[in-house]
Structures are given as structure tokens and as C-alpha cells.
C-alpha atoms as a PDB file:
ATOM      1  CA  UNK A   1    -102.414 -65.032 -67.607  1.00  0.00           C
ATOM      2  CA  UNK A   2    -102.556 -61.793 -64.690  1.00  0.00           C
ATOM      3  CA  UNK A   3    -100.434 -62.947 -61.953  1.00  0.00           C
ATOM      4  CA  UNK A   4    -103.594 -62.783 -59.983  1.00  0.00           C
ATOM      5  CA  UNK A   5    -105.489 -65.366 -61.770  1.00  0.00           C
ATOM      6  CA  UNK A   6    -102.115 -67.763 -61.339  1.00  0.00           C
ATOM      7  CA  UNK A   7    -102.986 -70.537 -58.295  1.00  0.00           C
ATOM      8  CA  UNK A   8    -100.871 -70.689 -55.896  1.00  0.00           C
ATOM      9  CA  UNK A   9     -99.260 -74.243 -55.532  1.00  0.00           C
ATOM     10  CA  UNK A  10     -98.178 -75.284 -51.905  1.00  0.00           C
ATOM     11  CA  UNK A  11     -95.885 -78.069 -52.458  1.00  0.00           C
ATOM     12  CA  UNK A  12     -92.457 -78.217 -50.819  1.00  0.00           C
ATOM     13  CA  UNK A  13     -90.011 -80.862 -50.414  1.00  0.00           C
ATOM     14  CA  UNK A  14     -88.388 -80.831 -47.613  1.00  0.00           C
ATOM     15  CA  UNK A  15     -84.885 -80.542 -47.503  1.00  0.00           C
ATOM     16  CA  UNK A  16     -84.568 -79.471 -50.996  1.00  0.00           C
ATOM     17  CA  UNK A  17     -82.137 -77.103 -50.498  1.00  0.00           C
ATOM     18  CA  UNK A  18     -79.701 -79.355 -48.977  1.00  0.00           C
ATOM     19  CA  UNK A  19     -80.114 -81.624 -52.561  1.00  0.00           C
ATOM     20  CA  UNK A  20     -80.023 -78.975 -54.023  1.00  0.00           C
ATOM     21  CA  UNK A  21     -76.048 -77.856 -52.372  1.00  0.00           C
ATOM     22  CA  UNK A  22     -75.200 -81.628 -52.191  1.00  0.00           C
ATOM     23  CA  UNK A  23     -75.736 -82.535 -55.753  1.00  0.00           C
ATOM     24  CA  UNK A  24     -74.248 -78.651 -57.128  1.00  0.00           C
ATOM     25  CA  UNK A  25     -71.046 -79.464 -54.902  1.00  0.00           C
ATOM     26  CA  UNK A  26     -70.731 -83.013 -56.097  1.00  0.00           C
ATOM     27  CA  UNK A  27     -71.089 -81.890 -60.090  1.00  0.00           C
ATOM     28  CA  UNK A  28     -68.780 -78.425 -59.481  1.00  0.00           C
ATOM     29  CA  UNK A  29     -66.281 -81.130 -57.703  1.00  0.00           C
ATOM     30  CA  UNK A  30     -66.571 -83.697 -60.319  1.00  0.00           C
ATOM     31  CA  UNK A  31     -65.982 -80.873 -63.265  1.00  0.00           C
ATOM     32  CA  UNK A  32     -63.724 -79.496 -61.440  1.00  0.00           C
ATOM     33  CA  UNK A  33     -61.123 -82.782 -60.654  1.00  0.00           C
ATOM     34  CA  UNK A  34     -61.721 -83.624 -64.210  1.00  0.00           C
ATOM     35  CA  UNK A  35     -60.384 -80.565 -65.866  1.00  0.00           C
ATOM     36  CA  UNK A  36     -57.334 -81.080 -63.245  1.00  0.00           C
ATOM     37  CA  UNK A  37     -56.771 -84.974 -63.825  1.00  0.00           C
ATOM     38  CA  UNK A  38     -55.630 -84.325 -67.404  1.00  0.00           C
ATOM     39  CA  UNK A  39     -52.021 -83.005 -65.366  1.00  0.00           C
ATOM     40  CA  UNK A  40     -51.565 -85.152 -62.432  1.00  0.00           C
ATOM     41  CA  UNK A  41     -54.125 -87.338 -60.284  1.00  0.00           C
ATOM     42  CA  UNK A  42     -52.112 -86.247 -57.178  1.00  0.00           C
ATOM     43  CA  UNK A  43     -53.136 -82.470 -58.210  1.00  0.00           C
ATOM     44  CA  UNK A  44     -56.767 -83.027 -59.038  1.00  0.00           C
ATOM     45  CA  UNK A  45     -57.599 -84.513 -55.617  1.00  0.00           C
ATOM     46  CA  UNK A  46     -56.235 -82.345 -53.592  1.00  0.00           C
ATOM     47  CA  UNK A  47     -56.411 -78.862 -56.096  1.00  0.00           C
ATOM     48  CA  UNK A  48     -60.072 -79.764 -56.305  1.00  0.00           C
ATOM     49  CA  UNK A  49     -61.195 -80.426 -52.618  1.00  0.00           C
ATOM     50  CA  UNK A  50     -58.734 -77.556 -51.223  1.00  0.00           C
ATOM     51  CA  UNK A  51     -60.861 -75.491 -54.316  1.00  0.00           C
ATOM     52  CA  UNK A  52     -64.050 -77.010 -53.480  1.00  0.00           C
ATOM     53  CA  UNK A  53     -64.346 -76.776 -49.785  1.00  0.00           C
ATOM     54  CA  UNK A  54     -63.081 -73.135 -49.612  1.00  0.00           C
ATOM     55  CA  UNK A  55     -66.091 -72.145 -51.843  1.00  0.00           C
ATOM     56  CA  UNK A  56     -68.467 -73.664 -49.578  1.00  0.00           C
ATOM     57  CA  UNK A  57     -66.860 -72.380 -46.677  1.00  0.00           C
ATOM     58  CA  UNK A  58     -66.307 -69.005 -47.538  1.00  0.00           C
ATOM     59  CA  UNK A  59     -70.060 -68.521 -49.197  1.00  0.00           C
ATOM     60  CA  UNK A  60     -71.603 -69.609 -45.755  1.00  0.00           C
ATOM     61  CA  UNK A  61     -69.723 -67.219 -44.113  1.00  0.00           C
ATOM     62  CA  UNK A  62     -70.235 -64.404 -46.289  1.00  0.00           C
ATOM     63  CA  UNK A  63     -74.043 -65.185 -46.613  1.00  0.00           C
ATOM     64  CA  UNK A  64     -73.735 -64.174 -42.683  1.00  0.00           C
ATOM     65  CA  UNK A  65     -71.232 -61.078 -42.944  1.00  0.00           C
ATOM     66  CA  UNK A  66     -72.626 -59.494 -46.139  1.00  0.00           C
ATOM     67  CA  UNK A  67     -76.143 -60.256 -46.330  1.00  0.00           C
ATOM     68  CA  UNK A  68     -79.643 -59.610 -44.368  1.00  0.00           C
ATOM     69  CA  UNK A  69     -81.631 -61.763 -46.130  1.00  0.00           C
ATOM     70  CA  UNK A  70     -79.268 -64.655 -46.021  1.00  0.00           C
ATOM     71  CA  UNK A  71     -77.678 -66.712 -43.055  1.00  0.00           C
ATOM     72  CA  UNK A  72     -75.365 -68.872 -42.133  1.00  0.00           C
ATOM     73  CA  UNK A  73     -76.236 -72.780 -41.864  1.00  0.00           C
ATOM     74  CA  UNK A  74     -73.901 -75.379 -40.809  1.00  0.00           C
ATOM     75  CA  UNK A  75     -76.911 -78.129 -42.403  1.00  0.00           C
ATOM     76  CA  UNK A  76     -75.794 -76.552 -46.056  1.00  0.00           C
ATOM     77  CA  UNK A  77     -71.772 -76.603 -45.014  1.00  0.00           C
ATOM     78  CA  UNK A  78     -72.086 -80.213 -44.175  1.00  0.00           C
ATOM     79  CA  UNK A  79     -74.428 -80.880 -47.706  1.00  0.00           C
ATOM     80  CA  UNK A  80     -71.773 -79.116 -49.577  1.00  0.00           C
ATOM     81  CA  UNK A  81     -68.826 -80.966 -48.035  1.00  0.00           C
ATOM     82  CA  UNK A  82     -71.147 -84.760 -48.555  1.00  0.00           C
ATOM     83  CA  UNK A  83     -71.362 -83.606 -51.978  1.00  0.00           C
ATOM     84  CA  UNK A  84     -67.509 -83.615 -52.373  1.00  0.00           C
ATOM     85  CA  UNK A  85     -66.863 -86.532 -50.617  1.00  0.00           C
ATOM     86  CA  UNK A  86     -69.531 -88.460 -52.914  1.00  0.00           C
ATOM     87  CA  UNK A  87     -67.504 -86.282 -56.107  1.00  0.00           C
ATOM     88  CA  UNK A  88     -64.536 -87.854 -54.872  1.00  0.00           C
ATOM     89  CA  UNK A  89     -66.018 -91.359 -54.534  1.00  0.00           C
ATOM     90  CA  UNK A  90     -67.254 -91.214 -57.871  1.00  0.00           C
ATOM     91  CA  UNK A  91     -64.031 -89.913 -59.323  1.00  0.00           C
ATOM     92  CA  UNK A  92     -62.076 -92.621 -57.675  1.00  0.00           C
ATOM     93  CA  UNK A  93     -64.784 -95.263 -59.196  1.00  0.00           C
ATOM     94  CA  UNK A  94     -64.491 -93.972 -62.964  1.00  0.00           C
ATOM     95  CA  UNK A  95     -60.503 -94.108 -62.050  1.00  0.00           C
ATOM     96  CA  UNK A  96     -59.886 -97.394 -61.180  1.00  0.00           C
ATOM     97  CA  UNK A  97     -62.579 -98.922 -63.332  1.00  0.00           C
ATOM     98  CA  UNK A  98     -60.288 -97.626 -66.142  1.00  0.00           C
ATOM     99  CA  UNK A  99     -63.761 -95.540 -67.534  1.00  0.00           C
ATOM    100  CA  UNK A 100     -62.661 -92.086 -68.872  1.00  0.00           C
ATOM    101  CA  UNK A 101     -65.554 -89.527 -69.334  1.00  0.00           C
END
């Protein structure tokens, strides 16, 4: 089909974006605590969120520095940093209920 013929669709969520950060942050933190658990638990929290939250923060700021069609938003800092706070709540849940993935 010529791109022409294609119809255009104008549906938008709103606030995709920021489920779209919140749920990659959560899944990249979950991964990412899991791969470190198998050493120490002490290790995996902390290794993970230090690992976690520096990504986010540094890609917001370079988005600004490097970039002109990207920008800095504190909206996506703050989904990225829910997202590893719900990763670490659902960490802590398979934890403690003895669950292993």
C-alpha cells in the first residue's frame, strides 16, 4: 500500500511516554537486581538503584546537552525513578515470599 493511500490514525494516549519510562525502568531494575541477587542481597539493592538511577539521570541530562530534538523533562526523571521504586517493591515481595524467578 503507497504511503499516501495509508489513513492517518489520530489516537494518542496521554501520558504514554511516562508508562512507557516507568514500566522500562521498573523491568531494566528488576533484571538488573536479579542478575546481582545471585552474590549478595545487600549488593543487588543498592548496585542496582545506584546503576539504575544514574541511567535515568544522566540520559535526561544528556537529551538536553547533546541533542536539539530532545529535552530535558523532570515528568520522565520522576517516571523513571517510580519505576525503580515499584522494581524494588516487587523484588522485596518475590524475596520474602520465598518465590525465586
Amino acid at each position: 500500500m503507497p504511503k499516501a493511500e495509508i489513513p492517518k490514525v489520530d489516537f494518542q494516549i496521554p501520558h504514554l511516554d511516562k508508562v512507557v519510562h516507568f514500566t522500562f525502568y521498573m523491568m531494566m531494575y528488576l533484571i538488573l537486581q536479579w542478575e546481582i541477587f545471585k552474590y549478595s542481597l545487600k549488593q543487588a539493592i543498592w548496585g542496582a538503584v545506584l546503576y539504575t538511577l544514574t541511567l535515568a539521570s544522566m540520559t535526561e541530562v544528556m537529551q538536553k546537552l547533546f541533542t536539539t530534538t530532545r529535552s530535558f523533562e523532570l515528568l520522565d526523571l520522576f517516571a523513571n525513578s517510580l519505576g525503580i521504586v515499584a522494581g524494588i517493591l516487587c523484588f522485596k515481595l518475590i524475596v520474602t515470599k520465598g518465590n525465586r524467578i
